[in-house]
Protein backbone atom coordinates (compact mmCIF):
# COMPACT_ATOMS: atom_id res chain seq x y z
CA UNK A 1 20.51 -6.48 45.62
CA UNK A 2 18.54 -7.48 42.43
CA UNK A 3 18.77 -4.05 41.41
CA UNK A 4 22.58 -4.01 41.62
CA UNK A 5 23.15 -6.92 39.65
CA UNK A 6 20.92 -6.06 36.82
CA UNK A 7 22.66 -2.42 36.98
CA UNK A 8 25.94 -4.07 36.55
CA UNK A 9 24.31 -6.48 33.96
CA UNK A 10 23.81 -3.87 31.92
CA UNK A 11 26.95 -2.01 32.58
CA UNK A 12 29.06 -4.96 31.19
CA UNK A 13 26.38 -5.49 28.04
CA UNK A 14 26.85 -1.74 27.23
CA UNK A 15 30.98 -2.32 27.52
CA UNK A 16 30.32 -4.93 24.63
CA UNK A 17 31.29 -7.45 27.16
CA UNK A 18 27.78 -9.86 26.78
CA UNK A 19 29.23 -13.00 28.36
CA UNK A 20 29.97 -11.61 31.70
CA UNK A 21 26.62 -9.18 31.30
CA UNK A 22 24.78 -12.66 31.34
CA UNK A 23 26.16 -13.71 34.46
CA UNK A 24 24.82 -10.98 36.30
CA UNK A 25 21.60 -10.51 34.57
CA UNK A 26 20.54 -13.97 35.40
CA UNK A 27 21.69 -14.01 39.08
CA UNK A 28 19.05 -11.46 38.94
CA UNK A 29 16.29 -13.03 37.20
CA UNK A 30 16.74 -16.11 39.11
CA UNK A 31 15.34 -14.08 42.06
CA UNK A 32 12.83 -12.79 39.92
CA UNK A 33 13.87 -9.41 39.16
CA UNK A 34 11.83 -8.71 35.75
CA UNK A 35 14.27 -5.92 34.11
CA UNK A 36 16.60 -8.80 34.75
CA UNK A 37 14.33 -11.00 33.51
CA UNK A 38 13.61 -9.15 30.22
CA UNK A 39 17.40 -8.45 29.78
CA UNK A 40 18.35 -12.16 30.06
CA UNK A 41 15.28 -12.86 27.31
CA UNK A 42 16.97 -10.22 24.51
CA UNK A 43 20.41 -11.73 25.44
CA UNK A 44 18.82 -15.50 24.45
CA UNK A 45 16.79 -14.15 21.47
CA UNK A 46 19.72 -12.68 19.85
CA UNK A 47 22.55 -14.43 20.83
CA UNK A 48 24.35 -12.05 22.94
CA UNK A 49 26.98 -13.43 25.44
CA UNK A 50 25.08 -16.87 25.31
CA UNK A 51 24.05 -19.64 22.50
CA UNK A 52 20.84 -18.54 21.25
CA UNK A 53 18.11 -19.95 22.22
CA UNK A 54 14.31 -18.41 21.23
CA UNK A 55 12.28 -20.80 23.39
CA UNK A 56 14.40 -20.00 26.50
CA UNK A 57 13.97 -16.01 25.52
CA UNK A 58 10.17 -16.40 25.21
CA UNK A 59 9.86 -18.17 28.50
CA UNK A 60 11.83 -15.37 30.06
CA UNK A 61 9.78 -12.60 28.30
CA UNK A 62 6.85 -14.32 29.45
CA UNK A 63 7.71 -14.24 33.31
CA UNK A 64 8.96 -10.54 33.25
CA UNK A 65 5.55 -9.66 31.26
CA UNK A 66 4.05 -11.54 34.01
CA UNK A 67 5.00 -9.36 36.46
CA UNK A 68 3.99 -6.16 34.36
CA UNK A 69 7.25 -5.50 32.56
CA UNK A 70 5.82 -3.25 29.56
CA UNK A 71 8.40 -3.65 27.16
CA UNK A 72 8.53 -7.51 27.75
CA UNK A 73 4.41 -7.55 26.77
CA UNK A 74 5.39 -4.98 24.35
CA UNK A 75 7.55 -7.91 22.77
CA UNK A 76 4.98 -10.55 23.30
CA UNK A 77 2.46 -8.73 21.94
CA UNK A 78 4.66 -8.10 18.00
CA UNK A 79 5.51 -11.79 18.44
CA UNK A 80 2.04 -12.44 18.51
CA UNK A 81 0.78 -9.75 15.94
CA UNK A 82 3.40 -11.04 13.42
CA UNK A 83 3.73 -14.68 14.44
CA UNK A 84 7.37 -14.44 14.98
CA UNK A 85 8.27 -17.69 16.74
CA UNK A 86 5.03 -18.37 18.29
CA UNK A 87 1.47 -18.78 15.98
CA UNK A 88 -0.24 -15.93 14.71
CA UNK A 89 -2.97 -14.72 17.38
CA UNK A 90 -4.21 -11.48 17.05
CA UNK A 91 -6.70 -11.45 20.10
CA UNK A 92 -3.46 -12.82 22.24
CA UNK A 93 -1.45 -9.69 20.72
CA UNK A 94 -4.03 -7.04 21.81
CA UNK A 95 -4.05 -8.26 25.20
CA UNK A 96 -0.12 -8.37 25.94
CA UNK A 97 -0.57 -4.68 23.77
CA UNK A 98 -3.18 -3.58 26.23
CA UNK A 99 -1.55 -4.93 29.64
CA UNK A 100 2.14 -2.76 28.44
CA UNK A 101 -0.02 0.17 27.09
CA UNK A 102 -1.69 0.14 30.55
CA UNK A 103 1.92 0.62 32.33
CA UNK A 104 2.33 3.50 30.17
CA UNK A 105 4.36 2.18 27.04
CA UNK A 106 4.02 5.04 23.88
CA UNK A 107 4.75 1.92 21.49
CA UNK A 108 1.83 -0.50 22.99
CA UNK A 109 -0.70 2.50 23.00
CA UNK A 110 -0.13 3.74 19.40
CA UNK A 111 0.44 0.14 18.12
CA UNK A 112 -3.57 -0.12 19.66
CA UNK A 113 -4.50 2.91 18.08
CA UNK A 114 -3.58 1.52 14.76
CA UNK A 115 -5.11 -2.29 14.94
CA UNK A 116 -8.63 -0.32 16.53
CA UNK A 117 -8.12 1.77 13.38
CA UNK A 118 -8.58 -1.53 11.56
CA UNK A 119 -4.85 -2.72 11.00
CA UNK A 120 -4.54 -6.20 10.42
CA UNK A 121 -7.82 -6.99 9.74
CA UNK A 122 -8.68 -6.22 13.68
CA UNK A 123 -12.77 -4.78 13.39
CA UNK A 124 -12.56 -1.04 13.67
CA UNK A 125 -12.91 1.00 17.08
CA UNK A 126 -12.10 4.31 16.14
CA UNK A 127 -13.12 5.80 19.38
CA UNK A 128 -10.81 3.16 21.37
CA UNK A 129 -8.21 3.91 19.04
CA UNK A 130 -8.24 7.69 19.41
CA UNK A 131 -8.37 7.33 23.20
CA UNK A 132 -4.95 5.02 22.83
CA UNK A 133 -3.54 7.80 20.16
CA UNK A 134 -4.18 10.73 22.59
CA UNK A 135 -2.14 8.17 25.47
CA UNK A 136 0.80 7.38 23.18
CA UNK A 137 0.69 11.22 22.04
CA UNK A 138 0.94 12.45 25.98
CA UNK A 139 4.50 10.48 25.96
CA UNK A 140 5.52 12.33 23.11
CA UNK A 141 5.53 9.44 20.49
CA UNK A 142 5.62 11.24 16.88
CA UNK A 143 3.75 8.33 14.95
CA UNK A 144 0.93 9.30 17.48
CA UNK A 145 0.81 12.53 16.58
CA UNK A 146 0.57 11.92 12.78
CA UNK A 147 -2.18 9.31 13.90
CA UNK A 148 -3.97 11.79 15.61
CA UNK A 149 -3.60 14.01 12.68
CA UNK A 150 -5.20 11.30 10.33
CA UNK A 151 -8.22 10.77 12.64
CA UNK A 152 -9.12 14.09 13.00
CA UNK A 153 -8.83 14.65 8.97
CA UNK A 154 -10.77 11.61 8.46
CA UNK A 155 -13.20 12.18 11.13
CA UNK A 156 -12.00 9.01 12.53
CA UNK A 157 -13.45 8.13 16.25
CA UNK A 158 -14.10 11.96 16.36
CA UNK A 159 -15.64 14.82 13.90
CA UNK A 160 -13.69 15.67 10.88
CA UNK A 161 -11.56 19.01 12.12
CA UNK A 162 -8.85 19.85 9.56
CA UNK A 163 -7.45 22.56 11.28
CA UNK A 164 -6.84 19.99 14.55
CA UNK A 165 -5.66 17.69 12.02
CA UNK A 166 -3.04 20.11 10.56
CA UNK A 167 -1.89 20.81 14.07
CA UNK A 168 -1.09 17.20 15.26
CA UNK A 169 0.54 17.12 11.58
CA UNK A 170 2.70 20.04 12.55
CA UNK A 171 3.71 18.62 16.15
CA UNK A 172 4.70 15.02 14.76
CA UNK A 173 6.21 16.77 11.46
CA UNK A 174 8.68 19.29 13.81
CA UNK A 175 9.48 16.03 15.81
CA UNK A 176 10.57 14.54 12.53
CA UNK A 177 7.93 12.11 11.75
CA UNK A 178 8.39 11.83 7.93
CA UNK A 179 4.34 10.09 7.86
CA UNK A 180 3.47 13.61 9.43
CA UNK A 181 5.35 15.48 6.98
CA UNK A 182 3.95 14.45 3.92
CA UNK A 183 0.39 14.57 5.17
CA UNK A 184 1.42 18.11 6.84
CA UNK A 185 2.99 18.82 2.86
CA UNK A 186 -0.51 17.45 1.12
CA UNK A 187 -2.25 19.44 3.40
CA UNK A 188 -0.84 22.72 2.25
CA UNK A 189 -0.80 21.87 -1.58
CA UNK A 190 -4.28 20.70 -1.23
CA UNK A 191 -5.04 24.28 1.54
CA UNK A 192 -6.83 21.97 3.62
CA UNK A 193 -7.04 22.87 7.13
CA UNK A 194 -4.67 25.75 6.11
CA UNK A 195 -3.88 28.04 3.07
CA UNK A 196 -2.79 26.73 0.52
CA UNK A 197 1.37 27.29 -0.09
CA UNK A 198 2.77 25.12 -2.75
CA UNK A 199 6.30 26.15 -1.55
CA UNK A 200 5.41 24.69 2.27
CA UNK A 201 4.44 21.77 0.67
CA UNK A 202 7.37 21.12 -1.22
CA UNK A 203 9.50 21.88 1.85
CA UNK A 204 7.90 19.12 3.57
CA UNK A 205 7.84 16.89 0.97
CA UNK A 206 11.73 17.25 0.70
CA UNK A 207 12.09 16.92 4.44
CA UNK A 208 10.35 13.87 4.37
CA UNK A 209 11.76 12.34 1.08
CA UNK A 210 15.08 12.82 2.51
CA UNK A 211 14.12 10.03 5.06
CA UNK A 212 13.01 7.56 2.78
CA UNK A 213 8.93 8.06 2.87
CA UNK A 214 8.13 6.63 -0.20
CA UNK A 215 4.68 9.05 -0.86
CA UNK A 216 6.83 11.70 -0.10
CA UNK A 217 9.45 10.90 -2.60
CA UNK A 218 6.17 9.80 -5.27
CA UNK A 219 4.83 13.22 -4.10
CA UNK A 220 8.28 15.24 -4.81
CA UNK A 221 8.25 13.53 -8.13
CA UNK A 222 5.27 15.11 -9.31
CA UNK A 223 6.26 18.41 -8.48
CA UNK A 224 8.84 18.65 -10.95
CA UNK A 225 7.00 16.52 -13.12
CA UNK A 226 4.43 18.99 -13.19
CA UNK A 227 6.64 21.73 -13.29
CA UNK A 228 4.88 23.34 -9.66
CA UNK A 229 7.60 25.12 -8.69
CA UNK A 230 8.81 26.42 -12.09
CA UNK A 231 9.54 24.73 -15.01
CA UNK A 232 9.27 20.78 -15.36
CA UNK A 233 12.01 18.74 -14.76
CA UNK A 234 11.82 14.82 -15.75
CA UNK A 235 15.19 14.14 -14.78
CA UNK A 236 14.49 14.95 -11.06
CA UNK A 237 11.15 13.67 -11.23
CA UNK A 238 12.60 10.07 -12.21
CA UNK A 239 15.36 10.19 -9.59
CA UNK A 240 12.30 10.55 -6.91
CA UNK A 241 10.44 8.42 -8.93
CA UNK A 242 13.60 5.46 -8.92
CA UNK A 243 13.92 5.94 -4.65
CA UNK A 244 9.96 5.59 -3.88
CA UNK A 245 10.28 2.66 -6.31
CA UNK A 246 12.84 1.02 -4.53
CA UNK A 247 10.80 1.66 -1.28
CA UNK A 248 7.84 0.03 -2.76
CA UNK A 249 5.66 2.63 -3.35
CA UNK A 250 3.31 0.54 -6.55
CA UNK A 251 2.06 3.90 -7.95
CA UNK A 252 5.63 5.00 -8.16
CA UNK A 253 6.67 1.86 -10.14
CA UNK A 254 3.76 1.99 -12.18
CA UNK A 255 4.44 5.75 -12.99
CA UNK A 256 8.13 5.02 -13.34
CA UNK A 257 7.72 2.20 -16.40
CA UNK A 258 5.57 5.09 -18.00
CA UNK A 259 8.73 7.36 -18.05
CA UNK A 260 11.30 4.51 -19.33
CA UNK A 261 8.45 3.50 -22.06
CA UNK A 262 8.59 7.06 -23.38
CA UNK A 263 12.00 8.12 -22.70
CA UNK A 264 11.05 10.97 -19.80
CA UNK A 265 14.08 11.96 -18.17
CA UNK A 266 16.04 9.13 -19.76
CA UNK A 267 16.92 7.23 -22.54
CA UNK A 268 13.96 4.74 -23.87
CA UNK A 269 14.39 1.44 -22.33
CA UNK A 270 11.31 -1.08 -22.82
CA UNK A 271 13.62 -3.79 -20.34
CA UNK A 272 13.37 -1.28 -17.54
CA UNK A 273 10.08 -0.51 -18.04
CA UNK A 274 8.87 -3.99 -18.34
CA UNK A 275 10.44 -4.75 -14.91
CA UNK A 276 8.86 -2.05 -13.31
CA UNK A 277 5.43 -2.76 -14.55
CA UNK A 278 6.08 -6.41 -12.93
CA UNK A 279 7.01 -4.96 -9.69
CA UNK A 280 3.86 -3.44 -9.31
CA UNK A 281 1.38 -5.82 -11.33
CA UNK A 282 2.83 -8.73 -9.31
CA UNK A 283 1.72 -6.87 -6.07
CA UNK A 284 -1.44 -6.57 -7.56
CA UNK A 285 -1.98 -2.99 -8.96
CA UNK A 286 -4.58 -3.11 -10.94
CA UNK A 287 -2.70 -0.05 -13.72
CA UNK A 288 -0.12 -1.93 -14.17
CA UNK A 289 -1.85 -5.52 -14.33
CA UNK A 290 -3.94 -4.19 -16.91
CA UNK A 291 -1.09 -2.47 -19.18
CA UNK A 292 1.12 -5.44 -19.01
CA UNK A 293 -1.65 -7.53 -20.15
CA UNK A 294 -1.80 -5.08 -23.06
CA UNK A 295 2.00 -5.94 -23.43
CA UNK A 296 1.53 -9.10 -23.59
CA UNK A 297 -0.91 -9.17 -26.10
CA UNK A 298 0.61 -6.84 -28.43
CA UNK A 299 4.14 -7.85 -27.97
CA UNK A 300 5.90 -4.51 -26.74
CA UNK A 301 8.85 -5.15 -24.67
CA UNK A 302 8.17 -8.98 -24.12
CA UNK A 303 7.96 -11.42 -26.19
CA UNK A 304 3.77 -11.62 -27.54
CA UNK A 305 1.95 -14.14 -24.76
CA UNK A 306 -2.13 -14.02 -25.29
CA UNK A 307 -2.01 -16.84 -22.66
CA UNK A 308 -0.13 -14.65 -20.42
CA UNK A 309 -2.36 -11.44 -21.28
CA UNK A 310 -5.57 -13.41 -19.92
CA UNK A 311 -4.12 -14.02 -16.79
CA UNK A 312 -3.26 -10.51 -15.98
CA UNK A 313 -6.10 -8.93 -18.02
CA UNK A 314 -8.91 -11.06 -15.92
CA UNK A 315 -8.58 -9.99 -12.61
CA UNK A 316 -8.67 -6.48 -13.47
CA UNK A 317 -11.77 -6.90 -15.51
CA UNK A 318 -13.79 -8.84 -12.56
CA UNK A 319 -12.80 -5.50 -11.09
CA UNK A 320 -14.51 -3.68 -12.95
CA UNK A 321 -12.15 -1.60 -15.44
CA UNK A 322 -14.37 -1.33 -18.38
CA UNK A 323 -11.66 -0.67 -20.68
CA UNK A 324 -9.89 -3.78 -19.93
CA UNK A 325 -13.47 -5.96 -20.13
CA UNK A 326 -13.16 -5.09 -23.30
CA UNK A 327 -9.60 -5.75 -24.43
CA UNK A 328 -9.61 -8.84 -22.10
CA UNK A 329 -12.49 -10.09 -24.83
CA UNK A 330 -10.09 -8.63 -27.67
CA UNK A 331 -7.57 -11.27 -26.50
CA UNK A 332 -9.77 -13.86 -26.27
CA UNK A 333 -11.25 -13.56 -29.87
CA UNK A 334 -7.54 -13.34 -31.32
CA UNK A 335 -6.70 -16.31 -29.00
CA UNK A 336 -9.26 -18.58 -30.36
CA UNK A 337 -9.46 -21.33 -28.05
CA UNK A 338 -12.49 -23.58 -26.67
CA UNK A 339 -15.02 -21.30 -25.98
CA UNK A 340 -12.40 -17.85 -25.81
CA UNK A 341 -15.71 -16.28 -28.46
CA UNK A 342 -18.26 -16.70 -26.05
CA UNK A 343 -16.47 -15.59 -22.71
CA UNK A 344 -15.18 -12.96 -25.28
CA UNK A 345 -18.65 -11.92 -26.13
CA UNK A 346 -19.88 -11.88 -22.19
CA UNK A 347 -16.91 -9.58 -21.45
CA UNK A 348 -17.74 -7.09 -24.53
CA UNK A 349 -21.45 -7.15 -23.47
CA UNK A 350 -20.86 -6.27 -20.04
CA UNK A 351 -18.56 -3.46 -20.49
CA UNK A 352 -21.17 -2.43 -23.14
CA UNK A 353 -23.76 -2.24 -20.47
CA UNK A 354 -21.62 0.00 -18.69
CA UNK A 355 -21.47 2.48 -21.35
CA UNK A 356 -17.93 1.76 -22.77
CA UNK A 357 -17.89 3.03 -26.76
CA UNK A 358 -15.49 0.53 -27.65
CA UNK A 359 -17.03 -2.33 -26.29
CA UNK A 360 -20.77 -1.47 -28.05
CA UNK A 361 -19.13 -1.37 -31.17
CA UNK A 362 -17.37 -4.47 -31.01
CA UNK A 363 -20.55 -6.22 -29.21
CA UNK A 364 -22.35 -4.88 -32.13
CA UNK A 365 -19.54 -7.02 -34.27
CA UNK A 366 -20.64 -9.69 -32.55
CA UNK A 367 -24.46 -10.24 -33.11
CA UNK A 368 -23.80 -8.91 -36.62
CA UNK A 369 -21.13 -11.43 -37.55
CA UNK A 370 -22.78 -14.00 -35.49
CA UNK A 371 -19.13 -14.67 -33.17
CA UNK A 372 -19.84 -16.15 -29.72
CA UNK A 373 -23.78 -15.53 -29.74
CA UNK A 374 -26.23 -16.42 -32.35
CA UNK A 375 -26.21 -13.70 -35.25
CA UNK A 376 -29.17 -10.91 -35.37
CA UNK A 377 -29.10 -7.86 -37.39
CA UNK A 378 -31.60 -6.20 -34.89
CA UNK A 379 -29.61 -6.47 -31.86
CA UNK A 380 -26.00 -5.33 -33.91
CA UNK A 381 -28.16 -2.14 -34.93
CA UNK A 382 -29.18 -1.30 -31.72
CA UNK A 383 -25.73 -1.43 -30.32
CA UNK A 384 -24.34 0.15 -33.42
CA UNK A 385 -27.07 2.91 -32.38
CA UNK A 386 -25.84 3.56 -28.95
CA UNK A 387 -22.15 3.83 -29.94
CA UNK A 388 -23.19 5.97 -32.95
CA UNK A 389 -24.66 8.23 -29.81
CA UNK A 390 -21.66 8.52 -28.09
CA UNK A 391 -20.12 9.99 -31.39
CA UNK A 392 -18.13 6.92 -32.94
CA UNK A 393 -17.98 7.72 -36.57
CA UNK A 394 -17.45 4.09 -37.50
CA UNK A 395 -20.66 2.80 -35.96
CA UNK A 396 -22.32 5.59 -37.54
CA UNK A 397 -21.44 3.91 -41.16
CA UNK A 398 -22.61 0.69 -39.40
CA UNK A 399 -25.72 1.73 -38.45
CA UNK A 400 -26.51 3.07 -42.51
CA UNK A 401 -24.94 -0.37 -43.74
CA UNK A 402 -27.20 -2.28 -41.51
CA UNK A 403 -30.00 0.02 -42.21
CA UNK A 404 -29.87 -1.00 -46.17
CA UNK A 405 -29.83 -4.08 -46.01
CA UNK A 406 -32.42 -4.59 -43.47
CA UNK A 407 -34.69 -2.86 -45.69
CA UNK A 408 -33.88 -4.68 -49.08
């Protein structure tokens, strides 16, 4: 009887007719029916045929995923993952995930796979999540086989087998899978797991630019960038460049100011390119942090901000980038402020000690002129020395200057 209501439930929800679908789905679920159940919770969630009400839908979710309905755990177990309307709880998530992936939901399994794998800061299992890959792959879930791909690449859970790898690529990649068709395209540019064929590879890479995958279109844009597959075309390049942009893709924006900066494919426009650069920088990419720092500082296509450059310039250096250690400590000596000479001179000396040309020389500068550390002629020299080393024609007149007048 259940049954029959539910069916006709669903019937009259299909007919666009929610209100009377409601009726009938929870005559069901009042007898406990849990497809009913479930129904009557996506009804309340989203408003269909009945006020919404998101406490009512998680209370019916709840009772059908208490009587093993895998797509209501399913549910529970993103609500959970993502905090949607209940609190964050990732250990909670994994179990509703692992009760629906055990009544055979694709979703539940491959959504395993991937937190084992070390989504969401969940500790890596790669071994549970390659078991929960192979499940979600059985069903014929195309993310799974791309994962699967990945793992066996990577040597994830498993040993590293390219040719495995580029198989699962193929099988998710003829399903559609646009993940599996750029790896499946990277995999024949790079002839790994396969032979090489720069024209597969850009077949796939259209195939899966053409569905939005943001690599893919980053990917494409390099082709005809680089000219791969004749002669180099900017203007296509930037139009793949502009759509993996748009989808997020920070190397793409980064690349993208590059080609409004220097006019590739388009007319010059520093605006454009300053936007870009603050699309990526502001999602912390470390390029563009660091070269819209350098904008700052030097005034190109914002107003000049040395305030502004230290902010974005200092993060990248405690990364380690060398070459922006050193123009970080360039700001800070044109800035001026309380004690900019010294942290100046610790940012020089440490990208010095990393073997950075530019920043011996100008730590050299430093103990000879005496600017943020006590002044000595000995030291200068034998930074002065090192650069000279590396070739720097400048330090070489430094180190004869010094030389003279040590010995007067």
């Amino acid at each position: 009887m259940f049954t029959e209501l539910n069916n006709k439930g669903c019937d009259l929800y299909q007919q666009g007719n929610y209100k009377d679908a409601v009726e009938y789905f929870e005559k069901a679920a009042e007898g406990g029916y849990s497809k009913a159940q479930y129904n009557l919770a996506l009804c309340y969630y989203f408003g269909d045929g009945v006020k919404q009400n998101v406490d009512t839908a998680l209370s019916l979710f709840n009772k059908a995923a208490e009587q093993n309905h895998s797509d209501a755990c399913l549910f529970l177990g993103n609500a959970y993952l993502y905090g949607q309307d209940v609190d964050k709880d990732i250990d909670t998530a994994i179990k509703w995930f692992e009760k629906s992936a055990f009544f055979g939901n694709a979703n539940a399994q491959n959504t395993l796979g991937e937190l084992f794998s070390g989504a969401n800061n969940v500790k890596p299992d790669f071994k549970k999540a390659l078991f929960w890959f192979e499940k979600a792959s059985e069903s014929g879930l195309t993310s799974a086989f791309n994962n699967l791909g990945v793992a066996y690449l990577n040597g994830l859970g498993t040993d590293k087998d390219a040719q495995k790898a580029v198989e699962y690529f193929t099988k998710g990649a003829n399903l559609g899978d646009a993940n599996a068709q750029n790896n499946i395209a990277l995999c024949y540019e790079q002839g790994n797991g396969v032979d090489a064929d720069l024209k597969e590879a850009f077949n796939w890479y259209k195939k899966a630019a053409a569905q939005g995958e943001p690599r893919a279109q980053y990917n494409l844009a390099i082709y005809f960038e680089e000219g791969k597959m004749g002669e180099k075309d900017f203007s296509s390049a930037l139009k793949w460049l502009e759509k993996s942009a748009a989808g997020k893709f920070l190397s793409a924006q980064y690349r993208l100011a590059i080609y409004y900066f220097n006019g590739l494919g388009c007319e010059k426009d520093e605006k454009k390119a300053i936007s870009s650069l603050n699309d990526a920088a502001n999602n912390g990419y470390i390029p563009a942090m660091r070269d819209l720092g350098n904008c700052y500082y030097r005034g190109i296509g914002v107003e000049k901000d040395l305030d502004k450059a230290v902010e974005l310039l200092t993060p990248v250096a405690e990364y380690g980038d060398v070459a922006c250690m050193n123009l970080l400590a360039t700001v800070l000596t044109d800035r001026k402020g309380d004690n900019d000479r010294e942290v100046a001179f610790k940012w020089y000396k440490k990208a010095a000690e990393k073997g950075y040309s530019d920043a011996m020389y100008n730590l050299a500068k430093c103990y000879h002129r005496g600017k943020g550390v006590k002044k000595s002629d000995i030291t200068a020299l034998e930074w002065f020395k090192k650069c000279a080393d590396l070739g720097d024609t400048d330090a070489k007149v430094m180190v004869e200057q010094i030389t003279r007048e040590l010995n007067k």
